[in-house]
C-alpha atoms as a PDB file:
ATOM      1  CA  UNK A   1       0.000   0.000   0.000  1.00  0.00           C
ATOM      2  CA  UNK A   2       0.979   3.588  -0.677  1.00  0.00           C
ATOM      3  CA  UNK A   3      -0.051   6.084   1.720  1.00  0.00           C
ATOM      4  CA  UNK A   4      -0.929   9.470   0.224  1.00  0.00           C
ATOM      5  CA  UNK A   5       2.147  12.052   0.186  1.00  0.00           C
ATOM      6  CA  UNK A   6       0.025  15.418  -0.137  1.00  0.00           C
ATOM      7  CA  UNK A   7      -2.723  17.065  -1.320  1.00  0.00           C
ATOM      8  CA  UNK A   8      -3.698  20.234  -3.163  1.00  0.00           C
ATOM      9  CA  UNK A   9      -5.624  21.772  -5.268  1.00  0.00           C
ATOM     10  CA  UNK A  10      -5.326  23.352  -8.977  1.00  0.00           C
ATOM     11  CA  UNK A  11      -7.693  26.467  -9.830  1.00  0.00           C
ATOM     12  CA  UNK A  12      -8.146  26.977 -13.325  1.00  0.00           C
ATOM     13  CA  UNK A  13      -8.239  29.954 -15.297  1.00  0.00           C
ATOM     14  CA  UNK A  14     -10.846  29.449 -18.039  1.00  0.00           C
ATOM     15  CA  UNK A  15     -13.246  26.681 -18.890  1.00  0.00           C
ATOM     16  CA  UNK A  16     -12.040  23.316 -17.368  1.00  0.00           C
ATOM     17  CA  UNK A  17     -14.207  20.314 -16.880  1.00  0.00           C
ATOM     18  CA  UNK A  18     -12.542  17.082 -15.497  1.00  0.00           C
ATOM     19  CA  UNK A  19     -15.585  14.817 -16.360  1.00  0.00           C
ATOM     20  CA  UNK A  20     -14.614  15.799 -20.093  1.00  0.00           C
ATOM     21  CA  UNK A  21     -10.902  14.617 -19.272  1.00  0.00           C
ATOM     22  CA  UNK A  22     -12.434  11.652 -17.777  1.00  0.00           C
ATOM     23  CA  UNK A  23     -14.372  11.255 -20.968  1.00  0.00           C
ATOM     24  CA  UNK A  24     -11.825  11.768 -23.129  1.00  0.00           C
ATOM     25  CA  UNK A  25      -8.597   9.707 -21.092  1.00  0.00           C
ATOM     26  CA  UNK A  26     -11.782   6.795 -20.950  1.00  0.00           C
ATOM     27  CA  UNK A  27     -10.956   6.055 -24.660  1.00  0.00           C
ATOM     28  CA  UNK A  28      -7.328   6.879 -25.354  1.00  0.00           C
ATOM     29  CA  UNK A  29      -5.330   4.405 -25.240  1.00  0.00           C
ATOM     30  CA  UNK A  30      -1.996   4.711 -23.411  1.00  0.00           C
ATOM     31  CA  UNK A  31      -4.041   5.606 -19.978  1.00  0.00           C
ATOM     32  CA  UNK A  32      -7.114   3.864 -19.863  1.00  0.00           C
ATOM     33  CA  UNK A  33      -5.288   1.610 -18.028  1.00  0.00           C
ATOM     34  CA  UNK A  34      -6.899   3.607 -15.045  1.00  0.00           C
ATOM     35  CA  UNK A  35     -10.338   2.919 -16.820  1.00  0.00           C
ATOM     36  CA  UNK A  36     -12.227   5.557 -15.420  1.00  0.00           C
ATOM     37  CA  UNK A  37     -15.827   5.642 -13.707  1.00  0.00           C
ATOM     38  CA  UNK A  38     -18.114   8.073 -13.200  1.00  0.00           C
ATOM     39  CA  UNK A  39     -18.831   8.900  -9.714  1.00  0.00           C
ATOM     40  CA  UNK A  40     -15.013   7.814  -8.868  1.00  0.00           C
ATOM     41  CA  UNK A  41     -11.885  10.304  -8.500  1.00  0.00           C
ATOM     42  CA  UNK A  42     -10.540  10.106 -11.780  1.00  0.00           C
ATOM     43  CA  UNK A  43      -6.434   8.404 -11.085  1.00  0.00           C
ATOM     44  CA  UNK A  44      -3.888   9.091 -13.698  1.00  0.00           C
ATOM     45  CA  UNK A  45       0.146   7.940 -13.382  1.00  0.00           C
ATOM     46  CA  UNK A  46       3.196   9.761 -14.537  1.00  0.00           C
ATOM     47  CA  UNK A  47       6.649   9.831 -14.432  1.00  0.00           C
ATOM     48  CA  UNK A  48       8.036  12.330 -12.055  1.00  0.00           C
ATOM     49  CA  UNK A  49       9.334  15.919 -13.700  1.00  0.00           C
ATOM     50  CA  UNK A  50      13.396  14.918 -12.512  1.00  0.00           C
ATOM     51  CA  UNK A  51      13.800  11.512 -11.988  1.00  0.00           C
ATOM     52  CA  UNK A  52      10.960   9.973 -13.489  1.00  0.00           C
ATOM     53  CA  UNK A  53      10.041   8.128 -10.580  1.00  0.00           C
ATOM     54  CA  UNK A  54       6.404   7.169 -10.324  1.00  0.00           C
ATOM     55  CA  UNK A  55       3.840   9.818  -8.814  1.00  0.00           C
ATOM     56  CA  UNK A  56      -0.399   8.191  -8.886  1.00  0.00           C
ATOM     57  CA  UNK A  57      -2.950  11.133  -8.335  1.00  0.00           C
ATOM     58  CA  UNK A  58      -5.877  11.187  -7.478  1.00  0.00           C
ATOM     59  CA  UNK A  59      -8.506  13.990  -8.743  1.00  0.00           C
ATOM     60  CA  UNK A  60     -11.995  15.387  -7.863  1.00  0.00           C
ATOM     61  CA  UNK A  61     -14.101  18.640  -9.239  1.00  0.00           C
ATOM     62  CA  UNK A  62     -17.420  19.599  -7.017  1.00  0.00           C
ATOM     63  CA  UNK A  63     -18.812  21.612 -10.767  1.00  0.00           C
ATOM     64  CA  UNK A  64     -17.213  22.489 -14.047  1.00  0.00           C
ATOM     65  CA  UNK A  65     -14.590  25.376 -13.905  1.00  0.00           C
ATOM     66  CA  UNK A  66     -14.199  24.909 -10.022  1.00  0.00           C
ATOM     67  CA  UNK A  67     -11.199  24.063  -8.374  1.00  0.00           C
ATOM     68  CA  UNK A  68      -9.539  20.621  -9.033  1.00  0.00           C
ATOM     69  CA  UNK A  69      -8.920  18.618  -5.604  1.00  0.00           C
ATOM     70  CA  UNK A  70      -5.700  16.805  -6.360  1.00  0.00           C
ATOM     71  CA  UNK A  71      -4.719  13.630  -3.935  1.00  0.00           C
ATOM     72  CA  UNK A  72      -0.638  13.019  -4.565  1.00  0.00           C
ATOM     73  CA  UNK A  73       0.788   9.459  -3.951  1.00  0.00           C
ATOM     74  CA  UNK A  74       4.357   7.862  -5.213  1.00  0.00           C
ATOM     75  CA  UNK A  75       7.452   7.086  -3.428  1.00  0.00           C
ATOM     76  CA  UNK A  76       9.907   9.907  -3.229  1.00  0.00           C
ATOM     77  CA  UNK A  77       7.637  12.067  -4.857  1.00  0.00           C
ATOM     78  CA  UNK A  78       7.959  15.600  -4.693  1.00  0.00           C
ATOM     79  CA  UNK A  79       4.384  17.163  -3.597  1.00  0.00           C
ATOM     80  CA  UNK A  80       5.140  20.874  -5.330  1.00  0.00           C
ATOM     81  CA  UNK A  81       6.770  19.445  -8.139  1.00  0.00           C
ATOM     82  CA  UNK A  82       4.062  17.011  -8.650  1.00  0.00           C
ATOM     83  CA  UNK A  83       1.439  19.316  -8.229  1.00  0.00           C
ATOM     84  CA  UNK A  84       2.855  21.564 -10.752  1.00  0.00           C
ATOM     85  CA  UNK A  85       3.037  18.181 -13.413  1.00  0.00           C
ATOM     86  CA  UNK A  86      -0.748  17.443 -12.923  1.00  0.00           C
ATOM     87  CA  UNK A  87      -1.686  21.280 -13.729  1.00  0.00           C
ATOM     88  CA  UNK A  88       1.049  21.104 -16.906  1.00  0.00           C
ATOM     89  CA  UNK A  89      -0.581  17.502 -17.487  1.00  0.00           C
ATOM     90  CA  UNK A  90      -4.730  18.539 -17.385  1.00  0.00           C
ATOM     91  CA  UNK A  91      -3.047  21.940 -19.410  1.00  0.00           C
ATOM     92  CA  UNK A  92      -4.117  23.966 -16.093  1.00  0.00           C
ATOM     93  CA  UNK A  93      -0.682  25.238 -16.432  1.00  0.00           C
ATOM     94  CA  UNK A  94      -1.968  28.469 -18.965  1.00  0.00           C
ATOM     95  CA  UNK A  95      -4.835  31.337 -18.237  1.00  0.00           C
ATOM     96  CA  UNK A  96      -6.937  30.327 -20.669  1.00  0.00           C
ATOM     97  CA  UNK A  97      -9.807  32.727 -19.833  1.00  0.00           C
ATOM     98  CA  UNK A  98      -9.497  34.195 -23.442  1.00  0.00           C
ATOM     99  CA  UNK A  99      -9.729  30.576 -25.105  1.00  0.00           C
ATOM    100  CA  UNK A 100     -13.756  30.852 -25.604  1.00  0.00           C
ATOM    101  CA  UNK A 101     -12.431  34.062 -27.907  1.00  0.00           C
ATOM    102  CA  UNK A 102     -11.646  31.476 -30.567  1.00  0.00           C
ATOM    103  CA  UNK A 103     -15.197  30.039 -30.621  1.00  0.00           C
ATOM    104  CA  UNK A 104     -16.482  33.318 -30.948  1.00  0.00           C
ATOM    105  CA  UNK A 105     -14.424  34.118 -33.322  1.00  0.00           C
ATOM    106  CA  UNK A 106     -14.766  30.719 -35.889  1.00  0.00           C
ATOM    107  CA  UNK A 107     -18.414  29.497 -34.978  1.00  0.00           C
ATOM    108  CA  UNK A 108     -17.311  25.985 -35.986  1.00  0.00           C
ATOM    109  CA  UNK A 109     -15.344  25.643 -33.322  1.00  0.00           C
ATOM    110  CA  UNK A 110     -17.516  27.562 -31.130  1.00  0.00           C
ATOM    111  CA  UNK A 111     -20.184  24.569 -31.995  1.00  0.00           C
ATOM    112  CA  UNK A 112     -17.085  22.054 -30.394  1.00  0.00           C
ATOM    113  CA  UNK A 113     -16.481  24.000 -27.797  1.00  0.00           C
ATOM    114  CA  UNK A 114     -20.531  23.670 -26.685  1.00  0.00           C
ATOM    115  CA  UNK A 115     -20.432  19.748 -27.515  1.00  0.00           C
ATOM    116  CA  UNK A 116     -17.502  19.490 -25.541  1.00  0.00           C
ATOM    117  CA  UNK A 117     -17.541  22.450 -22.568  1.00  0.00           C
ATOM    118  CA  UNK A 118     -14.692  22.327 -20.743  1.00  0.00           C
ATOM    119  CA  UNK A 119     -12.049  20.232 -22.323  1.00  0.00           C
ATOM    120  CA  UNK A 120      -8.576  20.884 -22.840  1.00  0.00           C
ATOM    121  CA  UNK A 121      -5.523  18.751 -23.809  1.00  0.00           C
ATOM    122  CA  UNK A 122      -4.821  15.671 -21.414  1.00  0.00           C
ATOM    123  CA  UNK A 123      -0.860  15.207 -22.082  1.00  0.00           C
ATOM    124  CA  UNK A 124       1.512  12.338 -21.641  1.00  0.00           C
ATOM    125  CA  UNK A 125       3.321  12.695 -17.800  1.00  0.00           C
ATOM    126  CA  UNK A 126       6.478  13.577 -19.479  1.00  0.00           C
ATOM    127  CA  UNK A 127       8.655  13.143 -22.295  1.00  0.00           C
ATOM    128  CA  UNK A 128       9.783   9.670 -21.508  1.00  0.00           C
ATOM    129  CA  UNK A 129       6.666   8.329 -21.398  1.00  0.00           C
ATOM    130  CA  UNK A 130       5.781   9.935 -24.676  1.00  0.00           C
ATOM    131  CA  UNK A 131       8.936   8.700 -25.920  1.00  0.00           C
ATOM    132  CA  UNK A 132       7.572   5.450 -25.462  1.00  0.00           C
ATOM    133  CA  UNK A 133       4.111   5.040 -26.424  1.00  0.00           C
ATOM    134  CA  UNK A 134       5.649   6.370 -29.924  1.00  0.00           C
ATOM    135  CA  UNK A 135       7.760   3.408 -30.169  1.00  0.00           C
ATOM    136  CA  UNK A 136       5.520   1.095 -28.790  1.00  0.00           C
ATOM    137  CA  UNK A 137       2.512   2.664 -30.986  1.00  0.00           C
ATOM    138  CA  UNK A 138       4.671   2.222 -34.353  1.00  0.00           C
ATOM    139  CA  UNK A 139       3.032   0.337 -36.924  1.00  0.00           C
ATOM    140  CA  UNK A 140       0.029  -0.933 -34.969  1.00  0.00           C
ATOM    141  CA  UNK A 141      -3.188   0.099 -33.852  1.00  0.00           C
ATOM    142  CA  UNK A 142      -3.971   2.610 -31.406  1.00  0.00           C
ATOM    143  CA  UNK A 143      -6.385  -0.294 -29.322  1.00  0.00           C
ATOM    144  CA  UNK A 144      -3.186  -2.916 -29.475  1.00  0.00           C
ATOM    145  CA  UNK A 145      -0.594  -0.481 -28.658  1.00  0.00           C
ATOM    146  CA  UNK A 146      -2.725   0.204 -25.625  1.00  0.00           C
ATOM    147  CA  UNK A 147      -3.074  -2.556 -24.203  1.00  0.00           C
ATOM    148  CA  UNK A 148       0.666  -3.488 -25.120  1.00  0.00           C
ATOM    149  CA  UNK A 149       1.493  -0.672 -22.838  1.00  0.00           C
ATOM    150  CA  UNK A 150      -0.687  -1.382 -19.817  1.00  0.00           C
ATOM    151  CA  UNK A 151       0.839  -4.694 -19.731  1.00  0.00           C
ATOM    152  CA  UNK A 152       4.261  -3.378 -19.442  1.00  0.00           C
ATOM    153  CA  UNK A 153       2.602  -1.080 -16.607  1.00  0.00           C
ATOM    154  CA  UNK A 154       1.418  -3.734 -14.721  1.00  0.00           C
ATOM    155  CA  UNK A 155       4.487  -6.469 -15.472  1.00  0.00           C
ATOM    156  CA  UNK A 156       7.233  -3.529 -14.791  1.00  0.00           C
ATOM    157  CA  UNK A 157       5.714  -0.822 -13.282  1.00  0.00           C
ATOM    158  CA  UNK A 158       5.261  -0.044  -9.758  1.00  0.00           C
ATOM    159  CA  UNK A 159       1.783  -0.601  -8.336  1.00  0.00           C
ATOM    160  CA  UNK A 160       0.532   2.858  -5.930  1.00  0.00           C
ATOM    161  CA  UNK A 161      -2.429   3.378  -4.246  1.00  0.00           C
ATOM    162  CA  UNK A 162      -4.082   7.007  -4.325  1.00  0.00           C
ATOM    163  CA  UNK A 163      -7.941   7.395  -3.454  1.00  0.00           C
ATOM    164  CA  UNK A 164      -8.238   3.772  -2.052  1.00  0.00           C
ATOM    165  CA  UNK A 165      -7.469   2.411  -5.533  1.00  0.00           C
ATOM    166  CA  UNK A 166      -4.381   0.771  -6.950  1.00  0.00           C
ATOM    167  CA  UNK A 167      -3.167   1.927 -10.093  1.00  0.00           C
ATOM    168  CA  UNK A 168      -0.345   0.826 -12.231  1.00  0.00           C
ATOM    169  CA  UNK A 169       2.729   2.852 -13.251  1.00  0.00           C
ATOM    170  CA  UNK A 170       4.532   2.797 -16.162  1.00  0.00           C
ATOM    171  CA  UNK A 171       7.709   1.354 -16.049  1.00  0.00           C
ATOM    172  CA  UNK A 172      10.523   4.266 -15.179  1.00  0.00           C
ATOM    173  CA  UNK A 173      13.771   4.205 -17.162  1.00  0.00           C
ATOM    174  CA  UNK A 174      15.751   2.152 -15.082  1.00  0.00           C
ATOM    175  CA  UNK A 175      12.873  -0.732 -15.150  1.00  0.00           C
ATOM    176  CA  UNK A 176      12.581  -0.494 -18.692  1.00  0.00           C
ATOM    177  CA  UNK A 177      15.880  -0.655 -19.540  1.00  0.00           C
ATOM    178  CA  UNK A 178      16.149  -3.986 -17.802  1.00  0.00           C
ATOM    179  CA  UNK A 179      13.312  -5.500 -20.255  1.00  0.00           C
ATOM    180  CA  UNK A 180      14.728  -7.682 -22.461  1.00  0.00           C
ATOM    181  CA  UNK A 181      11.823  -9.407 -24.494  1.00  0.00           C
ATOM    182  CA  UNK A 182       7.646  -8.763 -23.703  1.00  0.00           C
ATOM    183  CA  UNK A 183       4.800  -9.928 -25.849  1.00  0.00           C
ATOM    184  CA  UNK A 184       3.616  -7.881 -28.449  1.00  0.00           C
ATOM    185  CA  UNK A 185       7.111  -5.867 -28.613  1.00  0.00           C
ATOM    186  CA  UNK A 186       9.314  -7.588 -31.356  1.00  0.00           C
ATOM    187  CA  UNK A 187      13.518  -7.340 -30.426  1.00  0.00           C
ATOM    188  CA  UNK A 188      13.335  -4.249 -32.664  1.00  0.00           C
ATOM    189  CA  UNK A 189      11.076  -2.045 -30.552  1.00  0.00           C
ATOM    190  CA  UNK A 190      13.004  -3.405 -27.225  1.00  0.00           C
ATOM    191  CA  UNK A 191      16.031  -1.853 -28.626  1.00  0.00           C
ATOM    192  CA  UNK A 192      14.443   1.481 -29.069  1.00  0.00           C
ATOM    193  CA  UNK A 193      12.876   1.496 -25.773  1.00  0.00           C
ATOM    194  CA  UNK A 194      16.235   0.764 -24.230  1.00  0.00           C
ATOM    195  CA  UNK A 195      17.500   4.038 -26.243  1.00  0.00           C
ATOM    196  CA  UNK A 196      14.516   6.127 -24.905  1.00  0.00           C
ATOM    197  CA  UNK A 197      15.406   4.464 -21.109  1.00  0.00           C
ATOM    198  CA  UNK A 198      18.844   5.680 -21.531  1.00  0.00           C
ATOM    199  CA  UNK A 199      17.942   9.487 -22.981  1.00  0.00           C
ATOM    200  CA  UNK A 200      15.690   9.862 -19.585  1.00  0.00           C
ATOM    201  CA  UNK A 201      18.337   8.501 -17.394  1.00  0.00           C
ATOM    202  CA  UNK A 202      20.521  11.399 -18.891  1.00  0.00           C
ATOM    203  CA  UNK A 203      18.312  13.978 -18.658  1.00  0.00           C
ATOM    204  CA  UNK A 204      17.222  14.329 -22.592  1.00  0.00           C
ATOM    205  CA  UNK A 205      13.611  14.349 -22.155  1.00  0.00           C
ATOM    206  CA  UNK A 206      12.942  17.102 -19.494  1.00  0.00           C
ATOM    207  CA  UNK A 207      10.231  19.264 -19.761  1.00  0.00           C
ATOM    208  CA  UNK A 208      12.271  22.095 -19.027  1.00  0.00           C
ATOM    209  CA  UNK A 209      15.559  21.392 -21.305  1.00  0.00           C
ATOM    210  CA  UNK A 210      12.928  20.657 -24.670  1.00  0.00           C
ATOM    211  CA  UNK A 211      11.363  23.777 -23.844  1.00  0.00           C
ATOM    212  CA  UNK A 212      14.699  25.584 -24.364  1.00  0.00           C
ATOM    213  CA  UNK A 213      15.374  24.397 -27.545  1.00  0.00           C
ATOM    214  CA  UNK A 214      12.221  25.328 -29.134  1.00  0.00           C
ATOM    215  CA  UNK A 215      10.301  23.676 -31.271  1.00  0.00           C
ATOM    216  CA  UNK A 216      12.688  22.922 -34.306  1.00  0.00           C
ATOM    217  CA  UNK A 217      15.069  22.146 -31.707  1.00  0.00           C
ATOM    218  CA  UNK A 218      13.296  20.240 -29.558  1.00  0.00           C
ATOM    219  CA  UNK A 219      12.213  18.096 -32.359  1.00  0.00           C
ATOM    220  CA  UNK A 220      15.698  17.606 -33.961  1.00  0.00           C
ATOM    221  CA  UNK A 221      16.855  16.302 -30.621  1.00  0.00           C
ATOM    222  CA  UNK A 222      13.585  14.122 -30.454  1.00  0.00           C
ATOM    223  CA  UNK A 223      14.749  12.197 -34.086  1.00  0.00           C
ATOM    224  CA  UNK A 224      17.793  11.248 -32.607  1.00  0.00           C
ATOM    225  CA  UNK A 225      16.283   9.166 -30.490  1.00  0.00           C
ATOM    226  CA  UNK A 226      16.343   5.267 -32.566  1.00  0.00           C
ATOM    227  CA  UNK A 227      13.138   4.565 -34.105  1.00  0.00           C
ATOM    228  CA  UNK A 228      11.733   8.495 -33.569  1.00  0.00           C
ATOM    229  CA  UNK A 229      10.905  10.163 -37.266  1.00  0.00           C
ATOM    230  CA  UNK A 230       9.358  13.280 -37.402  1.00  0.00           C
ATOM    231  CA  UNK A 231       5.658  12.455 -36.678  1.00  0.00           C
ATOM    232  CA  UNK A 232       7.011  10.419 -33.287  1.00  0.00           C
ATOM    233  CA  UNK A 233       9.294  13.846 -32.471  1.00  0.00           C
ATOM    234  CA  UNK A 234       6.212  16.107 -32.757  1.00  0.00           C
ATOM    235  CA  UNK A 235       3.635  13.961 -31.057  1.00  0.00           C
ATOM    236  CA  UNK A 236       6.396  13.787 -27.988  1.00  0.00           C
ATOM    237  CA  UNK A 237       6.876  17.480 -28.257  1.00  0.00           C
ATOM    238  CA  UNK A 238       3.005  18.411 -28.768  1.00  0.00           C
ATOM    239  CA  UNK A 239       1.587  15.747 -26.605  1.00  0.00           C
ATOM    240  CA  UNK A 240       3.721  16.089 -23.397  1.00  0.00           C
ATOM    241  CA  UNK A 241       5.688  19.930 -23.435  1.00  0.00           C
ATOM    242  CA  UNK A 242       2.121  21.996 -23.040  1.00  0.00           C
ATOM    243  CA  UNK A 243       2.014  23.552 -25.841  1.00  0.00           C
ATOM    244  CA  UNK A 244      -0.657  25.458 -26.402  1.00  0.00           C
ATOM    245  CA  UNK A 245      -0.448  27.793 -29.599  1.00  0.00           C
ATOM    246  CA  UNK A 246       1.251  25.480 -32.443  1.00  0.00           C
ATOM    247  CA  UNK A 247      -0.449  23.533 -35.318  1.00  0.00           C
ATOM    248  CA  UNK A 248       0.147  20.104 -35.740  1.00  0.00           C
ATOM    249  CA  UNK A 249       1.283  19.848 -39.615  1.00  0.00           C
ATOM    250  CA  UNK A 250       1.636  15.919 -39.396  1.00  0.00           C
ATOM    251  CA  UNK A 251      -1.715  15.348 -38.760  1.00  0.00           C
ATOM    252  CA  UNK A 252      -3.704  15.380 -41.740  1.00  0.00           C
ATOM    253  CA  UNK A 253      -6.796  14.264 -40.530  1.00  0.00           C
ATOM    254  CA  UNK A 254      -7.138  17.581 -37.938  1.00  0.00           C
ATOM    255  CA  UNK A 255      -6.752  19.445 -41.323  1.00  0.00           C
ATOM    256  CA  UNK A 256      -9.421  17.196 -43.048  1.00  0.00           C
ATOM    257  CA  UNK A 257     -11.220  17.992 -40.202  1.00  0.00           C
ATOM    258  CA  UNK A 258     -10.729  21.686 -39.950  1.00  0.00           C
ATOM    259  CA  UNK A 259     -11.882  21.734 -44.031  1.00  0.00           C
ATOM    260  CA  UNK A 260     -14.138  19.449 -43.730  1.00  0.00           C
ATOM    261  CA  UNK A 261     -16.422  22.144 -40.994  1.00  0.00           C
ATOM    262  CA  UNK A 262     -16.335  25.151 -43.524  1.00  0.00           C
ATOM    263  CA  UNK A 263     -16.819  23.476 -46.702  1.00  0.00           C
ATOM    264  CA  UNK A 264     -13.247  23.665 -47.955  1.00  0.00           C
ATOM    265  CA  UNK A 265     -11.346  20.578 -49.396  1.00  0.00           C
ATOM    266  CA  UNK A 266      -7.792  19.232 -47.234  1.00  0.00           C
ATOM    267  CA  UNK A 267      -6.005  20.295 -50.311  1.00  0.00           C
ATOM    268  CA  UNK A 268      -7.235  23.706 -50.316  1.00  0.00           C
ATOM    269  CA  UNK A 269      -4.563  26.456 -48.729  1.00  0.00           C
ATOM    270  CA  UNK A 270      -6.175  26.839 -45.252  1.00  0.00           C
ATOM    271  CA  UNK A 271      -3.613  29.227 -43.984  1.00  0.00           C
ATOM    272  CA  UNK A 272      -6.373  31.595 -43.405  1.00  0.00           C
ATOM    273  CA  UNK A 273      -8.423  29.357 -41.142  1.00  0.00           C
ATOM    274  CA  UNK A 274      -5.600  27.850 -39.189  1.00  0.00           C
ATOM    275  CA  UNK A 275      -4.706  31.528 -38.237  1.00  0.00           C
ATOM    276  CA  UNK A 276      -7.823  32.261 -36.533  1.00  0.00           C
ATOM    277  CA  UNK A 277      -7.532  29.331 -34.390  1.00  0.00           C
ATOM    278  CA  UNK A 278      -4.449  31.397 -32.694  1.00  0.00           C
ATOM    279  CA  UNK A 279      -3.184  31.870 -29.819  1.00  0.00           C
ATOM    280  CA  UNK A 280      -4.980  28.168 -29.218  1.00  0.00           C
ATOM    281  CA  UNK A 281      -4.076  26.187 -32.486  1.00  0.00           C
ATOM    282  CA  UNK A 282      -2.890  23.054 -30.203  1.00  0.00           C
ATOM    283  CA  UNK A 283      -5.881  23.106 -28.864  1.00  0.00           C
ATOM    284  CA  UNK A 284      -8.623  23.646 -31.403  1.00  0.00           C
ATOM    285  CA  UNK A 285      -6.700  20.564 -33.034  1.00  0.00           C
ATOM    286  CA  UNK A 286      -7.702  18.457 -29.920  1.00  0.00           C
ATOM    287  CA  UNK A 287     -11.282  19.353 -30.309  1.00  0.00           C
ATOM    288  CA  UNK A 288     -11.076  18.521 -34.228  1.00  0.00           C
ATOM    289  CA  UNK A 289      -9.794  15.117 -33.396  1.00  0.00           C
ATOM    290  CA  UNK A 290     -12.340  14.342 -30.601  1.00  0.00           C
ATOM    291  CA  UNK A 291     -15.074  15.836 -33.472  1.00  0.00           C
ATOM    292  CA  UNK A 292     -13.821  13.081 -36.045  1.00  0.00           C
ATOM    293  CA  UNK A 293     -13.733  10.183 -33.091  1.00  0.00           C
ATOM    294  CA  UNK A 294     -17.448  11.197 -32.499  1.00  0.00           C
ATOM    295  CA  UNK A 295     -18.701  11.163 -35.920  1.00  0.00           C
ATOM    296  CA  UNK A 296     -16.617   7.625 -36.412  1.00  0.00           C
ATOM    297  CA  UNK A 297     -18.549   6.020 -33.572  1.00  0.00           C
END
């Protein structure tokens, strides 16, 4: 058993609605290890900002843009330092009181925003967990790769208990480094694992260091990682830095998406309407792609 460490609690600054993160962490793949119900604190897992040890939280919201009650559990864990990764993690970590501007502003997303009050980005804990969904996620299916990477959780990982739950952990670098074969993971993909193990233990995929070196830079670093091309570098530097204002150009189908609502064709220049999704273009893409999963169910 792992006793809580700390509590505390997030306020955010704009729209936030955690039974939309539930919602929308319920059917992606790399956490729904933590299957969330309604009713339940909703538990999520990450690697510790530092030293990538793992930190289980555990978090509750009385009514829609309220404050966020966060319950902090993980050995060694650092309770200010964790807090601050759950806010960068549920993208509390920006003001976003001007982000209903952009609906008002393109009524197509205003008409997401309304389906889906409330929701912003859930990210990946860190880099190095990023890092490795993209190599276990290579070449197979989102639902596979999923469940590929709760087993390694639950093999390799640590097992904490936050809320009177236990959750599983992903496996930190030194754990991971030490797998040498796992089902569904052919000798290839170990290899590259091992190389994103080894970048953590030196200190490659901090927050704080990728940040620095900007987005070209940050993803030039990223493809020198074995087995990370240039859609792998941006998903790790889109999906787990908090970034809030950048399009993502290797995702075709937000763009299909994005035409697709005013009647334009992907092919078409759409400079114009990408534009007016600023200063929230990360995040208008995150409400295109939860528009496309809803009219593919």
């Amino acid at each position: 058993m792992t006793a809580a460490l700390a509590t505390g609690v997030l306020e955010p600054l704009g729209p936030f609605d955690l039974e939309q993160t539930r919602a929308f962490v319920g059917r992606w793949g790399p956490i729904t290890r933590h299957a969330p119900s309604a009713g339940e604190p909703l538990r999520l897992t990450a690697p510790l900002d530092g030293d990538q040890r793992p930190v289980a939280v555990a978090l509750r919201q009385a009514a829609p843009d309220g404050p966020v009650e966060v319950e902090i559990a993980g050995a060694h864990a650092a309770p200010d330092r964790a807090l601050a990764q759950v806010a960068r993690l549920l993208s509390l970590d920006h003001d976003a009181r001007d982000y209903p501007d952009v609906g008002r502003r393109v009524p197509a997303i205003g008409r997401l925003m309304a389906a889906h009050p409330g929701l912003r980005p859930t990210l990946f804990g860190t880099p190095y967990e990023a890092a490795a969904w993209s190599v276990v996620s290579a070449r197979i299916g989102e639902r596979q790769a999923g469940t590929v990477f709760r087993r390694l959780a639950a093999a390799h990982g640590e097992t904490l208990t936050v809320a009177g739950a236990e959750v599983d952990a992903f496996p930190g670098p030194e754990a991971l480094r030490a797998v040498e074969k796992f089902p569904g993971l052919d000798a290839e993909k170990v290899r590259r694992l091992h190389g994103v193990a080894d970048a953590a233990l030196a200190g490659d995929l901090e927050v704080d260091r990728l940040r620095a070196l900007g987005p070209d830079g940050a993803r030039a670093a990223l493809t020198r990682l074995r087995g990370i091309g240039d859609f792998g570098a941006s998903l790790i530097w889109l999906r787990s830095c908090g970034v809030v204002d950048e399009w993502p150009d290797g995702e075709p189908r937000c763009r299909a998406a994005l035409a697709r609502l005013h009647g334009r064709h992907a092919d078409d220049p759409l400079d114009d309407l990408i534009d007016g999704l600023r200063p929230y273009r990360t995040w208008a893409a995150l409400l295109l792609r939860v528009a496309r999963h809803d009219d593919h169910r």
